[in-house]
N, C-alpha and C. Protein backbone atom coordinates (compact mmCIF):
# COMPACT_ATOMS: atom_id res chain seq x y z
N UNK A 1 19.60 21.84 4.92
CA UNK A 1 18.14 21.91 4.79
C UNK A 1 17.60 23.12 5.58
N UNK A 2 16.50 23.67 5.20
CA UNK A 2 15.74 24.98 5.48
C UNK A 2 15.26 24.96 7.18
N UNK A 3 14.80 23.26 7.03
CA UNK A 3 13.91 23.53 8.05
C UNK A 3 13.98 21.61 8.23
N UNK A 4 13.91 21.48 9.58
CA UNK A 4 14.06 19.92 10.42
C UNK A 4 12.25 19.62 10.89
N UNK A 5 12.25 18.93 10.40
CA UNK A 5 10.63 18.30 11.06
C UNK A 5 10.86 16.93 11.59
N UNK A 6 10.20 17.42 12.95
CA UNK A 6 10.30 16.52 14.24
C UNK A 6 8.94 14.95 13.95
N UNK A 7 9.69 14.11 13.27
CA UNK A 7 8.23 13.46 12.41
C UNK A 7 8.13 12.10 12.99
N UNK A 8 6.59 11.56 12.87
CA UNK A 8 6.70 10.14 12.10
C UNK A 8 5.52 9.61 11.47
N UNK A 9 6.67 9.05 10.55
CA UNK A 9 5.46 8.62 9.60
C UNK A 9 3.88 7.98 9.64
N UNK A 10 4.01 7.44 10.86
CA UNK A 10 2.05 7.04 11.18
C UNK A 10 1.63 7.87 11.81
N UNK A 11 2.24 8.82 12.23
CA UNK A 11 1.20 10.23 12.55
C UNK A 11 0.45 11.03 11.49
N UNK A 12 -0.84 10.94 12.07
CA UNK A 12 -1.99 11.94 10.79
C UNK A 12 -1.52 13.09 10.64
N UNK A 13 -1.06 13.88 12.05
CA UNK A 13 -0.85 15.09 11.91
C UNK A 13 0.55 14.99 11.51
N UNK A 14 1.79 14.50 10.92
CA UNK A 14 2.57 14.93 10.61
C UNK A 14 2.65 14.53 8.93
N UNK A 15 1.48 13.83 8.83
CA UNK A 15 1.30 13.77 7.34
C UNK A 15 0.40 14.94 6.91
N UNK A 16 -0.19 15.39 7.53
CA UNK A 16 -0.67 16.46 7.22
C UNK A 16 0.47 17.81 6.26
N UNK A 17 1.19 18.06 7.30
CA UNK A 17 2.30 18.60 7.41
C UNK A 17 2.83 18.47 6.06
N UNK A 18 3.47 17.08 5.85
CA UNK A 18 4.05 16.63 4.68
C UNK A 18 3.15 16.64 3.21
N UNK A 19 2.13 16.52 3.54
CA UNK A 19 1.06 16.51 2.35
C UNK A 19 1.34 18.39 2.01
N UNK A 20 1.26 19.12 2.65
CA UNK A 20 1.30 20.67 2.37
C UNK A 20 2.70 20.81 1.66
N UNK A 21 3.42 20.01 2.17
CA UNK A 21 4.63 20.71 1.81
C UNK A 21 5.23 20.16 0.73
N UNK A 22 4.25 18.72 0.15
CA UNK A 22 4.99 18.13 -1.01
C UNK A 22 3.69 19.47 -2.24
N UNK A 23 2.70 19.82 -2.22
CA UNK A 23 1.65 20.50 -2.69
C UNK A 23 2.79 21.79 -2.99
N UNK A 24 3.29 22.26 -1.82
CA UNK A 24 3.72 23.89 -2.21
C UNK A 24 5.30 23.54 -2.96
N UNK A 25 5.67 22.57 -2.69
CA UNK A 25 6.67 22.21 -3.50
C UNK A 25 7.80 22.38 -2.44
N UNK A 26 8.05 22.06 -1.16
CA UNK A 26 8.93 22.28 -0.12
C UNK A 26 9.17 21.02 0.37
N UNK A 27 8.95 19.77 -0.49
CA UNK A 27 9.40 18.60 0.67
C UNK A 27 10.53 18.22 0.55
N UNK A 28 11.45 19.07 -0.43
CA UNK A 28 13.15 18.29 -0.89
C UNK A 28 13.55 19.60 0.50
N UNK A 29 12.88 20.52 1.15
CA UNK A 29 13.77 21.28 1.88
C UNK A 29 13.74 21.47 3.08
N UNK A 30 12.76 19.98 3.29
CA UNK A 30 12.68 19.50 4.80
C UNK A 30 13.39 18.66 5.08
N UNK A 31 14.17 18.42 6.40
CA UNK A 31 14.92 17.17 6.69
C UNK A 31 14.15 16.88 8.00
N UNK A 32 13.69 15.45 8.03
CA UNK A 32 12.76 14.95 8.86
C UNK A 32 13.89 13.65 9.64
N UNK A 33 13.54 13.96 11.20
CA UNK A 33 13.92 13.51 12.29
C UNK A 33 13.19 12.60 12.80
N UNK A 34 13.25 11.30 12.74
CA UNK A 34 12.12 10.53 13.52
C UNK A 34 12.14 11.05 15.22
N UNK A 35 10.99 10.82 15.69
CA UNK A 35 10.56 11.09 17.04
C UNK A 35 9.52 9.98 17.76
N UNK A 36 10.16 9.10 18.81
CA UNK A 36 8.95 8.45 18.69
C UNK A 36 9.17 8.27 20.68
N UNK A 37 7.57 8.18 20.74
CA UNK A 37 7.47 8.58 22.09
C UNK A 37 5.68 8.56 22.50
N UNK A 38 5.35 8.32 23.72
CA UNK A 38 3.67 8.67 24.26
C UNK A 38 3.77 9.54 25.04
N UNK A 39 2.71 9.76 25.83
CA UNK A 39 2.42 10.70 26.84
C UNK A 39 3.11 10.04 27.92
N UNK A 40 2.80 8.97 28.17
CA UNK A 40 3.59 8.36 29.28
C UNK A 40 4.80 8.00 28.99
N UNK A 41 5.72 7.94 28.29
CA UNK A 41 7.11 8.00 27.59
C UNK A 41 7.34 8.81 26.72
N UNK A 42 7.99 10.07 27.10
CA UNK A 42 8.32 11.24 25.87
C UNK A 42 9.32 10.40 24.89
N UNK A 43 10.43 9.79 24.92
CA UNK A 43 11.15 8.61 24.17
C UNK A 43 12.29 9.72 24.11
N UNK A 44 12.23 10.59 22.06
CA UNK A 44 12.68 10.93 21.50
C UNK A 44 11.89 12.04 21.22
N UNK A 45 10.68 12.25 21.63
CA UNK A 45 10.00 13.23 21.09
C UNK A 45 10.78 14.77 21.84
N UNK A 46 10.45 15.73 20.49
CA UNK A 46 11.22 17.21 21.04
C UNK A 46 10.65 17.69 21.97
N UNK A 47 10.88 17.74 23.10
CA UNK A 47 10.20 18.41 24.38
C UNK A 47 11.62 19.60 24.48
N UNK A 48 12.58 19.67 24.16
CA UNK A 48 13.50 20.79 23.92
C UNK A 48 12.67 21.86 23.17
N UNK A 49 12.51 21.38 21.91
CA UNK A 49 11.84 22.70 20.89
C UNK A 49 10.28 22.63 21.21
N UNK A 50 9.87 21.46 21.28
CA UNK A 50 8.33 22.13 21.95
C UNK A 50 7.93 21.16 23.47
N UNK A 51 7.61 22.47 24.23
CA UNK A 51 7.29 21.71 25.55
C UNK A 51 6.60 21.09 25.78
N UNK A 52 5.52 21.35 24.81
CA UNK A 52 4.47 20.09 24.69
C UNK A 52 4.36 18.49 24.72
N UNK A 53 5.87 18.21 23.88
CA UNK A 53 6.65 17.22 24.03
C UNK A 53 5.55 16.33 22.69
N UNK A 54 5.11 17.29 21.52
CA UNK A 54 4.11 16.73 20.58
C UNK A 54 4.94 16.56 19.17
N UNK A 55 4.24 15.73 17.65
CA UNK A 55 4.80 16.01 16.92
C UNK A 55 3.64 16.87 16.54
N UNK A 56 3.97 17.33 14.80
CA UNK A 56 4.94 17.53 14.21
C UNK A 56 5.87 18.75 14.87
N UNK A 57 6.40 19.09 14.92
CA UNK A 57 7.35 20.29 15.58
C UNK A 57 8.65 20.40 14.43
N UNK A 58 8.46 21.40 13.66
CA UNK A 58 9.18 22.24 12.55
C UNK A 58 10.20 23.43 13.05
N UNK A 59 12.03 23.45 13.12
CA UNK A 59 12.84 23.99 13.33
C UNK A 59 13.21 24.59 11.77
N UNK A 60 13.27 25.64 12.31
CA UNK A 60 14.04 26.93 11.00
C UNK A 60 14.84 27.87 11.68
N UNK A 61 15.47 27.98 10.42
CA UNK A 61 16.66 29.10 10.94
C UNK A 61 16.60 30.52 11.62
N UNK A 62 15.80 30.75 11.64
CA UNK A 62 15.01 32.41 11.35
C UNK A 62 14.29 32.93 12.47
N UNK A 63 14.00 31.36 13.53
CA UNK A 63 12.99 32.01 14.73
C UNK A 63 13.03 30.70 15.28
N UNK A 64 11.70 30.74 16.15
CA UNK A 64 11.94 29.91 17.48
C UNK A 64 11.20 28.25 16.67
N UNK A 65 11.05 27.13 17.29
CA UNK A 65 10.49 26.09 16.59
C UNK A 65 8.68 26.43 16.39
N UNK A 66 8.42 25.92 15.26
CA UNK A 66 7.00 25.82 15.11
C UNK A 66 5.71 24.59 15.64
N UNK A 67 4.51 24.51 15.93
CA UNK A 67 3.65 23.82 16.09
C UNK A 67 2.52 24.33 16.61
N UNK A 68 1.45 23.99 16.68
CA UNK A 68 0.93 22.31 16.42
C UNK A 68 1.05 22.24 14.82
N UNK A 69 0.42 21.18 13.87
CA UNK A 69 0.21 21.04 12.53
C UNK A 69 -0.29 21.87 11.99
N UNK A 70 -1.19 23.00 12.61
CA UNK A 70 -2.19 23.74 11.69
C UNK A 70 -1.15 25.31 11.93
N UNK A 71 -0.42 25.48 12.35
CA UNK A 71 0.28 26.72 12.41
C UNK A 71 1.65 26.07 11.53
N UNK A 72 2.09 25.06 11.48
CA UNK A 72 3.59 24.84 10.44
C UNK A 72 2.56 24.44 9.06
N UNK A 73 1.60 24.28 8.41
CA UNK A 73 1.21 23.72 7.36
C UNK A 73 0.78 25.29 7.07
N UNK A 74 -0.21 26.37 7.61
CA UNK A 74 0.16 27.49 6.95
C UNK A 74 1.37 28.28 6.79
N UNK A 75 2.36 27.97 8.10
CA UNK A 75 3.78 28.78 7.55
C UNK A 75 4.47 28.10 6.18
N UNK A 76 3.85 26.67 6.22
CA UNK A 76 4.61 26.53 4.92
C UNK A 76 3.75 26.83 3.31
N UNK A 77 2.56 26.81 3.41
CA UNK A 77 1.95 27.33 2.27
C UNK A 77 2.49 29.13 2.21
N UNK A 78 2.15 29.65 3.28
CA UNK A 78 3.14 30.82 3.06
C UNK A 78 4.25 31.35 2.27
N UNK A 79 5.56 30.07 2.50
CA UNK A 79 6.89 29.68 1.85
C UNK A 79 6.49 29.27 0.91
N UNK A 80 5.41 28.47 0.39
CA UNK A 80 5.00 28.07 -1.20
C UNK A 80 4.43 28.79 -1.86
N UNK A 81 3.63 27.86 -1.94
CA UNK A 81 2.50 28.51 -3.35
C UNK A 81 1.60 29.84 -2.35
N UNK A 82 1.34 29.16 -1.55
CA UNK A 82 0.12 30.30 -0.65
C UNK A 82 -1.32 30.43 -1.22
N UNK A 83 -1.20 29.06 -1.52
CA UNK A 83 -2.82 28.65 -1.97
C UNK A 83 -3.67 27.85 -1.26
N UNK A 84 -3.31 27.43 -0.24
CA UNK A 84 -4.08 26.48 0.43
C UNK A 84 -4.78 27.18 1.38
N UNK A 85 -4.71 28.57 1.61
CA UNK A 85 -5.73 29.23 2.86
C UNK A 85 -5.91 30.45 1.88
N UNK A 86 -7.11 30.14 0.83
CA UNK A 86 -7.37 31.46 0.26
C UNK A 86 -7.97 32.54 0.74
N UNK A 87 -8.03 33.72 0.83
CA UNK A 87 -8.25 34.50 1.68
C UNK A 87 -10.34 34.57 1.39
N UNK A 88 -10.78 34.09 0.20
CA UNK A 88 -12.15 34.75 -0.18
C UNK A 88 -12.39 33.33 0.72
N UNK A 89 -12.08 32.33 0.58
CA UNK A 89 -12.54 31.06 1.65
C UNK A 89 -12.19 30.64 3.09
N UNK A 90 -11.79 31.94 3.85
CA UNK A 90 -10.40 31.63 4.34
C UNK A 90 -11.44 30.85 5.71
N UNK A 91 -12.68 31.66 6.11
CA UNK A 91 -13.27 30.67 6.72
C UNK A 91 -13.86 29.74 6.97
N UNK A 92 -14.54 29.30 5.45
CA UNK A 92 -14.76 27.88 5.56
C UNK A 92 -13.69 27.06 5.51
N UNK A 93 -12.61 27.51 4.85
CA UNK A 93 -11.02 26.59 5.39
C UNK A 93 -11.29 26.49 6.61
N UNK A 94 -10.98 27.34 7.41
CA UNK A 94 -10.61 27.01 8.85
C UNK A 94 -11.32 25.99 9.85
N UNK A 95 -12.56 26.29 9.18
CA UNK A 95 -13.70 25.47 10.04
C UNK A 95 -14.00 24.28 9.86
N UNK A 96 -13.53 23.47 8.21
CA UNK A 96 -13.68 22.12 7.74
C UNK A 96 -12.26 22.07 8.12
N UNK A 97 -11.09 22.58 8.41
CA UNK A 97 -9.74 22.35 9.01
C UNK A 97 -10.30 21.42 10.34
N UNK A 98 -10.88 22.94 10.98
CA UNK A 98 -11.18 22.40 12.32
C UNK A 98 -11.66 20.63 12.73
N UNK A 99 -12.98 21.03 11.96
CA UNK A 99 -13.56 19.15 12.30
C UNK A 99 -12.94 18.58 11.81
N UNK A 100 -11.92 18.37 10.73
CA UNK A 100 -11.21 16.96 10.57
C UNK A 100 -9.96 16.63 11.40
N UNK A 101 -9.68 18.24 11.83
CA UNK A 101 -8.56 17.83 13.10
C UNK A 101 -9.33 17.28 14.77
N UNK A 102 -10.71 17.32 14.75
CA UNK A 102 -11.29 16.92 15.69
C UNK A 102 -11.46 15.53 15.22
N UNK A 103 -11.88 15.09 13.99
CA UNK A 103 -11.88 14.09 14.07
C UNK A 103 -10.97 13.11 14.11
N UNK A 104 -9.51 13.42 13.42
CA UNK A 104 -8.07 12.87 13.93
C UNK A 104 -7.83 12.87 15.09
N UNK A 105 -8.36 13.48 16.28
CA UNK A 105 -7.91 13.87 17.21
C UNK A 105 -8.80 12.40 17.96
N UNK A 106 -9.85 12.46 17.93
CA UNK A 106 -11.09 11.42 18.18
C UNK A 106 -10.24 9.81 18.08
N UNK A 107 -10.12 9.99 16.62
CA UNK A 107 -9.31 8.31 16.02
C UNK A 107 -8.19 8.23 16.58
N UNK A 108 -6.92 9.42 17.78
CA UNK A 108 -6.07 8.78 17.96
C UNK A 108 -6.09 8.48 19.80
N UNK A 109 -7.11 9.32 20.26
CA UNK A 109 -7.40 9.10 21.72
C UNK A 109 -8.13 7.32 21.86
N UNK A 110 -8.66 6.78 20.72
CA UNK A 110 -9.39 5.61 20.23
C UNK A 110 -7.98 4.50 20.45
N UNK A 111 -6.95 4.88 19.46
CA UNK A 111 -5.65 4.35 19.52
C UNK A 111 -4.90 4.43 20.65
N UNK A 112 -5.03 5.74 21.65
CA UNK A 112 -4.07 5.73 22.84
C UNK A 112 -4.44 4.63 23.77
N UNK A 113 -6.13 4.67 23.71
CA UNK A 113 -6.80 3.58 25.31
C UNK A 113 -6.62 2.64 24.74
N UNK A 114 -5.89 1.85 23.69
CA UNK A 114 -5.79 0.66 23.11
C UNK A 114 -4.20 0.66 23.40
N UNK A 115 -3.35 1.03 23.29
CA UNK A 115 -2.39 0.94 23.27
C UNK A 115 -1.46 1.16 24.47
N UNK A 116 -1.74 2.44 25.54
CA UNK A 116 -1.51 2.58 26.47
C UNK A 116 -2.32 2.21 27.47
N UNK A 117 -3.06 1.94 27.78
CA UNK A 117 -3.88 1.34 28.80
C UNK A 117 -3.50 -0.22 29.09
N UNK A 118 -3.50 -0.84 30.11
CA UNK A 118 -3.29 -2.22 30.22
C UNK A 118 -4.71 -2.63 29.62
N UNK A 119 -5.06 -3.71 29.30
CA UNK A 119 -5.82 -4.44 28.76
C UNK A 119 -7.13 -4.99 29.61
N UNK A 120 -6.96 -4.67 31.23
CA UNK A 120 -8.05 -4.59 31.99
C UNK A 120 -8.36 -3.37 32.88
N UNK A 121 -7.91 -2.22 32.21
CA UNK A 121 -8.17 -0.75 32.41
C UNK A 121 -8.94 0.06 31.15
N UNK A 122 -8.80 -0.83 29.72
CA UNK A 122 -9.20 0.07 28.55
C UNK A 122 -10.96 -0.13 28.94
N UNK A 123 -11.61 1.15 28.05
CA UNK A 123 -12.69 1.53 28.09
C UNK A 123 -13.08 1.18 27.01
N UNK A 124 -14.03 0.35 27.04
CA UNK A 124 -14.83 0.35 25.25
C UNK A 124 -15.66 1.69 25.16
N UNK A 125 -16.71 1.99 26.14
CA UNK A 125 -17.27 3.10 26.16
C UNK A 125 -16.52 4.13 25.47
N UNK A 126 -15.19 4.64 26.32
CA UNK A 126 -14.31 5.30 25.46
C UNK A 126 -14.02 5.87 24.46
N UNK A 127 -13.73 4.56 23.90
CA UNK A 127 -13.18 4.34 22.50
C UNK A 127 -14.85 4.12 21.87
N UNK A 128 -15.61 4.26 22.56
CA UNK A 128 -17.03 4.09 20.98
C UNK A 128 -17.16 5.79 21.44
N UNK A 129 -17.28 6.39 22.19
CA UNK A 129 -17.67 7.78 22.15
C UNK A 129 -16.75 8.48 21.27
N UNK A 130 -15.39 7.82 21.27
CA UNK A 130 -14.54 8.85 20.26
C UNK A 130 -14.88 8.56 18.90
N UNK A 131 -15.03 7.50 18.40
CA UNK A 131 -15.80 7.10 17.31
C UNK A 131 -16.97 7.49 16.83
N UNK A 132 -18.39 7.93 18.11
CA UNK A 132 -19.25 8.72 17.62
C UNK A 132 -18.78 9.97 17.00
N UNK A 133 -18.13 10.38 17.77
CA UNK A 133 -17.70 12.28 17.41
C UNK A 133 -17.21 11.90 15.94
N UNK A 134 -15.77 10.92 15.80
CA UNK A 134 -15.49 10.94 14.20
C UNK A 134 -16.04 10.51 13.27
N UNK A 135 -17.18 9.99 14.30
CA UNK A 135 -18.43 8.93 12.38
C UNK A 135 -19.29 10.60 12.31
N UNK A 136 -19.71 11.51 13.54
CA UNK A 136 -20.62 12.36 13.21
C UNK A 136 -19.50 13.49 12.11
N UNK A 137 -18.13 13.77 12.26
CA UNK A 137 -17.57 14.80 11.41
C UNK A 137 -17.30 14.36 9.95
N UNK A 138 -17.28 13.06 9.73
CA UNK A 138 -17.15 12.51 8.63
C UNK A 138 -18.84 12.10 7.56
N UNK A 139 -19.62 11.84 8.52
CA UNK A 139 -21.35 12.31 8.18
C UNK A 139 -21.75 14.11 7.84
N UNK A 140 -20.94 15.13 8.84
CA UNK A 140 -20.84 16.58 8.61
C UNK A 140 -20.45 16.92 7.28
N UNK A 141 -19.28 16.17 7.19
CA UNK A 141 -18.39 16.44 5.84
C UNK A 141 -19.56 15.72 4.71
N UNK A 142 -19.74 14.72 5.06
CA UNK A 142 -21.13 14.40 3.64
C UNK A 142 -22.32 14.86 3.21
N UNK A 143 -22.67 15.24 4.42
CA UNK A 143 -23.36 16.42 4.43
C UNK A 143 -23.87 17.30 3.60
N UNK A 144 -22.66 18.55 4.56
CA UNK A 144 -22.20 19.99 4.04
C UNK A 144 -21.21 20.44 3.46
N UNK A 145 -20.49 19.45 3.08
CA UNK A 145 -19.06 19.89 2.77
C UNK A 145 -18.31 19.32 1.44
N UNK A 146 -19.54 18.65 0.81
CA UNK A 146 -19.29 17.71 -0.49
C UNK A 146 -18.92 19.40 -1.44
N UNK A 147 -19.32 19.95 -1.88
CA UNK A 147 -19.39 21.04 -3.01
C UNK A 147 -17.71 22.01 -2.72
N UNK A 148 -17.60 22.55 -0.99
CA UNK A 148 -16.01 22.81 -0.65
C UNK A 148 -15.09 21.48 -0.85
N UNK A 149 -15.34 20.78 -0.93
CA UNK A 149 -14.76 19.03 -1.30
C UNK A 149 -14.22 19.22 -2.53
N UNK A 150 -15.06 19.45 -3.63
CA UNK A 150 -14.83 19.41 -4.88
C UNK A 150 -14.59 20.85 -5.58
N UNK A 151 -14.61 21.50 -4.92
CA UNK A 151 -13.71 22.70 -5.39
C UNK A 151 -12.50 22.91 -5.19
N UNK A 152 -11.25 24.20 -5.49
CA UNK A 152 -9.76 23.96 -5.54
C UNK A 152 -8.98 23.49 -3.92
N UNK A 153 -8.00 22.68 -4.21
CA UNK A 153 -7.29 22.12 -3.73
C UNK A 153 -7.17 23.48 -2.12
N UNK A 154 -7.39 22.98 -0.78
CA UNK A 154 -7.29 24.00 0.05
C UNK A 154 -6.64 22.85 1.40
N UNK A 155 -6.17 23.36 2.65
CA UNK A 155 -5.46 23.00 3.56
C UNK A 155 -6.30 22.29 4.04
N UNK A 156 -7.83 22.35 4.34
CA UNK A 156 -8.92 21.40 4.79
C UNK A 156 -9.52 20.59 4.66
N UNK A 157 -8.77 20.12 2.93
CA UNK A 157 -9.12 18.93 2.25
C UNK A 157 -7.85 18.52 2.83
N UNK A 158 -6.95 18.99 2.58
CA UNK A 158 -5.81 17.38 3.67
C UNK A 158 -5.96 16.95 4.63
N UNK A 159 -6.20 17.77 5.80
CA UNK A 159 -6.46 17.67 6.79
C UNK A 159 -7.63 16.62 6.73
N UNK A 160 -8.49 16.88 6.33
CA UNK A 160 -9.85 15.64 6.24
C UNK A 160 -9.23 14.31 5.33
N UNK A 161 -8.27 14.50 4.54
CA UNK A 161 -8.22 13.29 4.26
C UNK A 161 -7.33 12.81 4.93
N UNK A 162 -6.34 12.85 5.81
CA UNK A 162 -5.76 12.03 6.43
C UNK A 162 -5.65 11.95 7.41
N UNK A 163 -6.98 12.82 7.82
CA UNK A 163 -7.73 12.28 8.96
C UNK A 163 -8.44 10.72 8.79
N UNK A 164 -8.89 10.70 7.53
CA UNK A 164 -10.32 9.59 7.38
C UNK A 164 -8.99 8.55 7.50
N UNK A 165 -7.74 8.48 6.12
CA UNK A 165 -6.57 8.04 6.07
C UNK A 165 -5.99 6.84 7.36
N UNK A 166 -6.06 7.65 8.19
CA UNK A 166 -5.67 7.77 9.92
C UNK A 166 -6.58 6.51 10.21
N UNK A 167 -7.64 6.97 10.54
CA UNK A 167 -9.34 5.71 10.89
C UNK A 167 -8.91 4.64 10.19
N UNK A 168 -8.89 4.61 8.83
CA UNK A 168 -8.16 3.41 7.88
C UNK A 168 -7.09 2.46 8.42
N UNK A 169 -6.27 3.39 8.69
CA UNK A 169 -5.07 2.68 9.13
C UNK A 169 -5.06 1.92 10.22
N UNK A 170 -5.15 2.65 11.55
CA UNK A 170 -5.68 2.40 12.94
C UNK A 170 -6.59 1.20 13.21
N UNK A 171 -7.69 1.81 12.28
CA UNK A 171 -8.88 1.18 12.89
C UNK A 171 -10.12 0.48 11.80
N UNK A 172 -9.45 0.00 11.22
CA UNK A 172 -9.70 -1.04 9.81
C UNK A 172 -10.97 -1.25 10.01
N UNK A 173 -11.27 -1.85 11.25
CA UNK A 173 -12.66 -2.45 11.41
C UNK A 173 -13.82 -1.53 11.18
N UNK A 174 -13.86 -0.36 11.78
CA UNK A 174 -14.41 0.54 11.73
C UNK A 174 -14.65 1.10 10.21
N UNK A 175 -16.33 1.79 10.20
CA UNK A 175 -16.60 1.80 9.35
C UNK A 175 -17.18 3.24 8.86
N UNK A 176 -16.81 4.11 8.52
CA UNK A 176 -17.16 5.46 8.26
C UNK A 176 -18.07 5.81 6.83
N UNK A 177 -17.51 4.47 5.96
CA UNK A 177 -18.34 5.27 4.67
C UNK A 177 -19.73 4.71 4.42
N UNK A 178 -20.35 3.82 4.89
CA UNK A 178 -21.85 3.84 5.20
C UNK A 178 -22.27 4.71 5.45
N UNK A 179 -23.69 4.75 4.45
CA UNK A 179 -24.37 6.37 4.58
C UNK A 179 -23.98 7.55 4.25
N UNK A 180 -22.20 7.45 4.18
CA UNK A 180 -21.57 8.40 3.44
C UNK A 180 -20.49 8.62 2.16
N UNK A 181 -21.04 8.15 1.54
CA UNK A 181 -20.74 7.50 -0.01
C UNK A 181 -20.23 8.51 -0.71
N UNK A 182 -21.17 9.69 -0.87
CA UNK A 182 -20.26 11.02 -1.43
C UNK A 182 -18.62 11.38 -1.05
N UNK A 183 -18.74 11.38 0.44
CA UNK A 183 -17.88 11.52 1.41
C UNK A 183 -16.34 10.29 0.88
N UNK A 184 -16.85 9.19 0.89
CA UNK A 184 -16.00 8.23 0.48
C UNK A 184 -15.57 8.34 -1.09
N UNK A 185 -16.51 8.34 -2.06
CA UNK A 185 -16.19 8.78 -3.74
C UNK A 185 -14.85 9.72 -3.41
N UNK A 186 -15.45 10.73 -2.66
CA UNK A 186 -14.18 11.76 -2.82
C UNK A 186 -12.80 11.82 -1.98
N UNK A 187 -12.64 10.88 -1.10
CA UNK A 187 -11.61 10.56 -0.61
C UNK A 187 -10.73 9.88 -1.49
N UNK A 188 -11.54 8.46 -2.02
CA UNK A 188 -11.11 7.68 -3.06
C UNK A 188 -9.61 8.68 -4.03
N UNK A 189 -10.60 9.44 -4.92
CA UNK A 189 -10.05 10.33 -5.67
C UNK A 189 -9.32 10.90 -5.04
N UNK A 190 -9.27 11.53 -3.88
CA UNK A 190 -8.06 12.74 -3.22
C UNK A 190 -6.93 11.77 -3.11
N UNK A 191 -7.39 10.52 -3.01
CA UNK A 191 -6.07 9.13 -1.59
C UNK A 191 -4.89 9.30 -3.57
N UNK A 192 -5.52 9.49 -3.98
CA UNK A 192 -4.29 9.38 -5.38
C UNK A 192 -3.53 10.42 -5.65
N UNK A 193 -3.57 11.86 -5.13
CA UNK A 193 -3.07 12.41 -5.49
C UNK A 193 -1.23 11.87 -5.26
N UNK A 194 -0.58 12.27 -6.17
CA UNK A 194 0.70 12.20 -5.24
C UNK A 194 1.24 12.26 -4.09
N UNK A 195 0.89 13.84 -4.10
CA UNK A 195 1.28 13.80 -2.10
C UNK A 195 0.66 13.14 -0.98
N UNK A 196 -0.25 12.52 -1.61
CA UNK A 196 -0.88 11.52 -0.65
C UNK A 196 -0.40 10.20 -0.63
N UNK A 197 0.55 9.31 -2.12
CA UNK A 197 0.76 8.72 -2.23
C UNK A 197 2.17 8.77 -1.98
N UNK A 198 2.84 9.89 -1.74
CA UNK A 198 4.72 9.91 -1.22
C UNK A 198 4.55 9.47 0.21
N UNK A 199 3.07 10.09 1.17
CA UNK A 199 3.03 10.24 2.26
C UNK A 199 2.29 9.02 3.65
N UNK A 200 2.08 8.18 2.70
CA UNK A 200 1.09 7.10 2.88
C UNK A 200 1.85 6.43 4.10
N UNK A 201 1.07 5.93 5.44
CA UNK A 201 1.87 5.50 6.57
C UNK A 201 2.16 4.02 6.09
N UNK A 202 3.34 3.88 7.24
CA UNK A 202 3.78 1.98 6.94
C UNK A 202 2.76 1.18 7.07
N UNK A 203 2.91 0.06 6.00
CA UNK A 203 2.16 -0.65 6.65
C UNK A 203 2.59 -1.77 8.01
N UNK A 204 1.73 -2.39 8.19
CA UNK A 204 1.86 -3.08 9.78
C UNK A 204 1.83 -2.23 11.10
């Protein structure tokens, strides 16, 4: 195989990853490594290839290991098609990239004080402030971002959808598509594509 990805499957950001690479047509030439590990237990996670000790983290033959998600999902549209960061859009890509990786980022700090924290240390405060930030980028996206939504297939529509994906999974209770209905219509439709459906986390 081309290239080893340091993965797991209920990570947003390494579905991210995988969503690009089933799109450019590169997912038969990844071989994926489970990694599983927290901040307070690296486990299995690659802290060899990245010191960060984060996933996704992408090894190739050719140079040193790759990461975070948003630098291996353009090296691999690169290796593909090289359509997902068009150059006439290249900055509204980057910038609807941006907030949905803020808002994944939001939904999994939500998941860490739940999970790592003892149970009379977690913060509700916390965990509702990270939730404001991801109900306000997912309200942004309904917004301003319905019309780049529905135009061609780009790296910042994955990223936003499995970000929202992520919230779903995690955090069921929680409720994002009130008030943002456009926002939700078009997730609906994206959650079918294939590569969304090869890439879909476990359930339980």
């Amino acid at each position: 195989m081309p290239y080893i990805l340091h993965h797991s499957p209920a990570s947003p950001f390494v579905r991210m990853v995988m969503v690009v690479a089933h799109e450019s047509g590169l997912a038969d030439e990844i071989e994926c490594v489970d990694a599983i590990g927290t901040p307070l237990a690296p486990g299995t996670m690659p802290v060899a290839q990245n010191p960060l000790g984060k996933i996704p983290t992408l090894e190739r033959a050719d140079g040193p290991a790759m990461f975070d998600s948003r630098v291996i999902c353009r090296f691999l549209d690169s290796q593909g098609t090289g359509r997902l960061y068009p150059d006439s859009r290249i900055w509204e890509v980057l910038t609807l990239e941006a907030l949905a990786h803020g808002l994944t980022e939001a939904v999994l700090l939500m998941t860490y004080e739940a999970r790592l924290r003892p149970e009379d240390k977690q913060m509700p405060e916390i965990v509702d402030a990270q939730w404001s930030k991801a109900h306000r980028a997912a309200t942004a996206a309904n917004a301003r971002w319905m019309s780049h939504l529905s135009g061609p297939l780009d790296a910042a529509q994955i990223a936003l959808a499995c970000g929202l994906g992520y919230a779903d999974f995690r955090h069921p209770q929680r409720d994002w598509r009130t008030g943002n209905e456009a926002l939700a219509e078009w997730y609906a439709r994206f959650s079918e594509r294939p590569s969304m459906q090869a890439t879909k986390p476990p359930e339980g």
